[in-house]
Protein backbone atom coordinates (compact mmCIF):
# COMPACT_ATOMS: atom_id res chain seq x y z
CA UNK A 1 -13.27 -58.05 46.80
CA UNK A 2 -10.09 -60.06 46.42
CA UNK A 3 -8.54 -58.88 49.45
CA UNK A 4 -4.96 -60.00 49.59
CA UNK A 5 -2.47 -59.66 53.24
CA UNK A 6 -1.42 -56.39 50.94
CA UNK A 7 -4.38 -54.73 50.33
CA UNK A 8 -5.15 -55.27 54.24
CA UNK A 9 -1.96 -54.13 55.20
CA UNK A 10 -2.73 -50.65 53.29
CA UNK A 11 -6.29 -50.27 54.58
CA UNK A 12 -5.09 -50.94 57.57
CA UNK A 13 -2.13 -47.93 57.21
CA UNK A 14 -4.73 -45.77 55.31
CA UNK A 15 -7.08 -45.51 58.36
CA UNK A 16 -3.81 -46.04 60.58
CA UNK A 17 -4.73 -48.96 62.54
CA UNK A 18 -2.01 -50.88 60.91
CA UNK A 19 -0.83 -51.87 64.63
CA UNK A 20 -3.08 -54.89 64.38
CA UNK A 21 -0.66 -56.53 62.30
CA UNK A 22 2.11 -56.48 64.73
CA UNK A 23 0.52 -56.00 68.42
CA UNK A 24 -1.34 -59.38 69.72
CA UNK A 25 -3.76 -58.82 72.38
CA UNK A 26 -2.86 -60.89 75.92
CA UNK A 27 -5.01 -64.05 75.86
CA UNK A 28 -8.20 -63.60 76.97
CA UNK A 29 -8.94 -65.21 81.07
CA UNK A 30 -12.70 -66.80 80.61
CA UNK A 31 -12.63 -65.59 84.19
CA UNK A 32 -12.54 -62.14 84.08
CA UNK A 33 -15.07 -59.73 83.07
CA UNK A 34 -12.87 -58.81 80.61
CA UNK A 35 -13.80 -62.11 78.50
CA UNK A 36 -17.23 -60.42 77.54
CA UNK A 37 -18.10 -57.55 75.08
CA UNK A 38 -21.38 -56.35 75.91
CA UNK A 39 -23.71 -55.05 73.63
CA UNK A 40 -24.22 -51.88 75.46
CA UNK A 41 -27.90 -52.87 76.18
CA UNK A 42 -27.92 -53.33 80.11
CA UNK A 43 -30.99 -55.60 79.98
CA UNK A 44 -30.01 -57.45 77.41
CA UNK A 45 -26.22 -57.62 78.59
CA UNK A 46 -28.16 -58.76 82.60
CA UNK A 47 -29.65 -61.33 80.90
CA UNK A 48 -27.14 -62.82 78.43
CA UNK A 49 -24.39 -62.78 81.43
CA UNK A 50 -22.49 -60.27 79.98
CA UNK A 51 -22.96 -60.02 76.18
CA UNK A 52 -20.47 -61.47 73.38
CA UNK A 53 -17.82 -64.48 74.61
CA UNK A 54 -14.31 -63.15 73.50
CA UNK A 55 -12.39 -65.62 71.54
CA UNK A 56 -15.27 -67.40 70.68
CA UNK A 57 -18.06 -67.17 67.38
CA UNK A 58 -21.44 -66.12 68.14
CA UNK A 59 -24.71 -65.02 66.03
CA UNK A 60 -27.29 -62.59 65.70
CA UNK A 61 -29.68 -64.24 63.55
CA UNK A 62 -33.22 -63.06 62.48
CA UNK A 63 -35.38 -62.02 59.48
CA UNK A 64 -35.65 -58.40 57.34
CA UNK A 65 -37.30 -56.03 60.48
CA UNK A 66 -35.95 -58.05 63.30
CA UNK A 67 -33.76 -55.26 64.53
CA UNK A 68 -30.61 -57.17 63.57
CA UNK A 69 -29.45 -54.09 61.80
CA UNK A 70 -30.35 -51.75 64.78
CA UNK A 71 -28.60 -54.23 67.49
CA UNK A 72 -25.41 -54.61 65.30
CA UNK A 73 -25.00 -51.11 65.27
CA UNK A 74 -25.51 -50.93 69.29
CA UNK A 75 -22.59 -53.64 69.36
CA UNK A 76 -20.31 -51.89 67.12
CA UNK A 77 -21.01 -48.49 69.06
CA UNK A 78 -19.85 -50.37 72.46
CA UNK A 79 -16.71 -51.22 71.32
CA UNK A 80 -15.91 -47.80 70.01
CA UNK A 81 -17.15 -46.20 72.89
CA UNK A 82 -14.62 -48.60 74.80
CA UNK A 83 -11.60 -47.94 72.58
CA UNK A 84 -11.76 -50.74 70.47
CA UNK A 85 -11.05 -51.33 66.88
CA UNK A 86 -13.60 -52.82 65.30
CA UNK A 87 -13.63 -54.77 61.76
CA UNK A 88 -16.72 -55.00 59.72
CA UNK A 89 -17.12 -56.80 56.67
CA UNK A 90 -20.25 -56.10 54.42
CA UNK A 91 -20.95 -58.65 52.06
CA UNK A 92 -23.68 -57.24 50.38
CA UNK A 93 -22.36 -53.65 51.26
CA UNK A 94 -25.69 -52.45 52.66
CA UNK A 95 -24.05 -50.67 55.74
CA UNK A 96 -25.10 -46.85 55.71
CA UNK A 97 -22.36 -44.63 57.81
CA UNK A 98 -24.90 -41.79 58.51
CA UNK A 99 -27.03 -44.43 60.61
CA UNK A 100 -23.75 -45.76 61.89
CA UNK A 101 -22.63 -42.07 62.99
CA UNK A 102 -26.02 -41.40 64.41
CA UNK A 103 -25.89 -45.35 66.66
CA UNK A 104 -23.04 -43.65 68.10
CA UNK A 105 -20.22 -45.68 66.38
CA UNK A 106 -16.91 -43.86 66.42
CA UNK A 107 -16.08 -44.27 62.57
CA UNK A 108 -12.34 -43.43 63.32
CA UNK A 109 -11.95 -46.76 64.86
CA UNK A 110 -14.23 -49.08 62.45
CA UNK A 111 -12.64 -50.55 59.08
CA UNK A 112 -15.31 -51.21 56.85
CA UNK A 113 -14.60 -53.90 54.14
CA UNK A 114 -17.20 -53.94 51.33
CA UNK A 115 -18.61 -57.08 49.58
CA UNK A 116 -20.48 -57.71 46.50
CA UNK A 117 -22.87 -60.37 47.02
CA UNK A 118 -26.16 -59.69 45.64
CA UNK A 119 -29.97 -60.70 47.23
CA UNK A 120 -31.12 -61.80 44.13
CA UNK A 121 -28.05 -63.24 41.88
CA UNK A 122 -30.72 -64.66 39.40
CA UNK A 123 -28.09 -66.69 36.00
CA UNK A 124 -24.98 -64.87 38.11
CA UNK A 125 -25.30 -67.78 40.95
CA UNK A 126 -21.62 -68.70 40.70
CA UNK A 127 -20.68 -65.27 40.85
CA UNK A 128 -21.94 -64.77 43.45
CA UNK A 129 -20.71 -68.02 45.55
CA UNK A 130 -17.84 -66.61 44.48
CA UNK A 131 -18.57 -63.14 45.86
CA UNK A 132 -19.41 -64.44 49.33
CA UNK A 133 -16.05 -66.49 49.27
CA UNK A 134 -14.27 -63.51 48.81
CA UNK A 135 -16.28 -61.97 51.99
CA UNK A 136 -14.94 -64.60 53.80
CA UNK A 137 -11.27 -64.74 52.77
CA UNK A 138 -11.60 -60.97 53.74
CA UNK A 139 -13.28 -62.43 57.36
CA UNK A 140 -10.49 -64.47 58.04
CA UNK A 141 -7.41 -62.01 56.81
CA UNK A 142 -8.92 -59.66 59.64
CA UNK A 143 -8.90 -62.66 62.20
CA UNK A 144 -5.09 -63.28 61.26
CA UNK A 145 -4.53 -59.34 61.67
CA UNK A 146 -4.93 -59.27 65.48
CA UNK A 147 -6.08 -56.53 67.82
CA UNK A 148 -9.63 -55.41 66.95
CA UNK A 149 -11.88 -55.89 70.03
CA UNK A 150 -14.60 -57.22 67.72
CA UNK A 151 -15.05 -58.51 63.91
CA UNK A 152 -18.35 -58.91 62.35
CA UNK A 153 -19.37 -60.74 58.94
CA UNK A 154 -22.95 -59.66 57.78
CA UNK A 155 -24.50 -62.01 55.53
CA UNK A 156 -27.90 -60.92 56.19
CA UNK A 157 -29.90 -60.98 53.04
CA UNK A 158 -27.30 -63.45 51.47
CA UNK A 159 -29.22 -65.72 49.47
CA UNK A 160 -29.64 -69.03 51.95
CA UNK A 161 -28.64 -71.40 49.36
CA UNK A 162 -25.32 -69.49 49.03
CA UNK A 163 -24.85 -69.73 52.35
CA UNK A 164 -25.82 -73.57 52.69
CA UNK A 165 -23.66 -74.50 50.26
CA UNK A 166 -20.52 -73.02 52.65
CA UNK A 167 -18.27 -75.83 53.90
CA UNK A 168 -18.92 -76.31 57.53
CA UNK A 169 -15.36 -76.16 58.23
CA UNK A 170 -15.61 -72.48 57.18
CA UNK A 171 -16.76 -71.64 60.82
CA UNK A 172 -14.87 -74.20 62.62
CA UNK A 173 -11.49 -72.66 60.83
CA UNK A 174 -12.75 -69.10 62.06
CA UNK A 175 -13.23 -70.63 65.56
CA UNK A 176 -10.01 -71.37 64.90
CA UNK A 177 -8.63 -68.40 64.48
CA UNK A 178 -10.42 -66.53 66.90
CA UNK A 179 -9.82 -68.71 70.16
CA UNK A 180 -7.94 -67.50 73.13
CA UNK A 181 -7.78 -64.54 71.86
CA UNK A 182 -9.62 -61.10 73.14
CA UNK A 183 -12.04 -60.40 69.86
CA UNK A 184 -15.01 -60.95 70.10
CA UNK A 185 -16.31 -62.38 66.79
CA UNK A 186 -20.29 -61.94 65.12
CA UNK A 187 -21.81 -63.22 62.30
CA UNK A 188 -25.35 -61.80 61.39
CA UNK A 189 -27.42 -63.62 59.23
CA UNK A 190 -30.72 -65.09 58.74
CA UNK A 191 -30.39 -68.54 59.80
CA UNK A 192 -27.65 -69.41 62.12
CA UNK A 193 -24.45 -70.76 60.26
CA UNK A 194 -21.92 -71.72 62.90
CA UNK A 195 -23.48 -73.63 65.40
CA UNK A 196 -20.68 -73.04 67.82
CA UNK A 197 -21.29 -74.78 71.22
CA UNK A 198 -19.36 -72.05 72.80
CA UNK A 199 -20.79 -69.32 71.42
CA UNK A 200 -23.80 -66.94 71.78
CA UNK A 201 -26.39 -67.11 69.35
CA UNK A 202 -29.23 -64.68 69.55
CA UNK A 203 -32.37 -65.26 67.47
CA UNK A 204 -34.22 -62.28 66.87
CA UNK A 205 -37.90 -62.30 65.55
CA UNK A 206 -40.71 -60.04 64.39
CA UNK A 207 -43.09 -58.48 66.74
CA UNK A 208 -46.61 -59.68 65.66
């Protein structure tokens, strides 16, 4: 998944939101409700103050059967159902568009960037690393793009030492990227990776 600015710019034409590479969303106001992109969950928007921080990196983190999957695809479906465009990409392409379609995600307005990274690399290890990389370099060319109202990087089921061995200033490039601006950006994963101070992170866990 070598995903140069010119393969982006012809997904991006193909499912004709090639906009986002020329329209920049107004900076975000931290004031205004307009700063948060709920989930779509009332309770859980009530008692987060809103949901996701625009312009800022957040988490949903939890193991296999945490409902991760099932609260990602609530996320994605509020943006869509708001208009948004939303970015997602799959690392270890595991996304299945018939759930998608059923959580209510408007598929028109999603680009879906598929990844390689496998749970269980076993001699491929460095493949792999270099599969995730490639995730990422796909993460950030979205950031650069402009305009989606949210842009998710699942990692879930990435091996963890794959993940540990990530430079730190990975996430503190995406913060980066992403502040002042109106998207709202995810990463799901099992462990949280980030550790933004600004951002939400939401630990899901199994029901006993």
């Amino acid at each position: 998944m070598a995903l140069a600015r010119a393969d982006l710019e012809s997904l991006l034409r193909a499912r004709r939101l090639d906009r986002t590479l020329t329209t920049a969303l107004p900076p975000v106001d931290p004031h205004d409700d307009a700063a948060l992109a709920p989930f779509g969950i009332p309770s859980l928007d009530a008692r987060l103050g809103g949901g996701l921080r625009r312009g800022h990196v957040s988490e949903i983190v939890g193991a296999r059967s945490s409902g991760r999957t099932s609260l990602l695809l609530q996320t994605l479906a509020a943006s869509t159902t708001r208009g948004e465009l939303v970015a997602l990409v799959d690392a270890l392409d595991m996304f299945d568009v018939e759930s998608a379609a059923a959580a209510g995600i408007d598929l028109a307005r999603l680009l879906w960037i598929r990844g390689h990274v496998v749970t269980n690399p076993g001699l491929c290890a460095d493949m792999n690393q270099r599969a995730l990389e490639q995730a990422i370099r796909a993460f950030t060319l979205v950031l650069q793009a402009g305009n989606f109202g949210l842009v998710v990087l699942d990692v879930a089921e990435a091996p963890a030492p794959a993940i540990r061995r990530l430079p730190f200033t990975t996430w503190m490039r995406v913060q980066r990227m992403v502040e002042g601006s109106q998207t709202a950006c995810l990463l799901v994963g099992t462990e949280p990776m980030a550790r933004s101070s600004a951002g939400l992170t939401l630990r899901l866990t199994n029901r006993g």
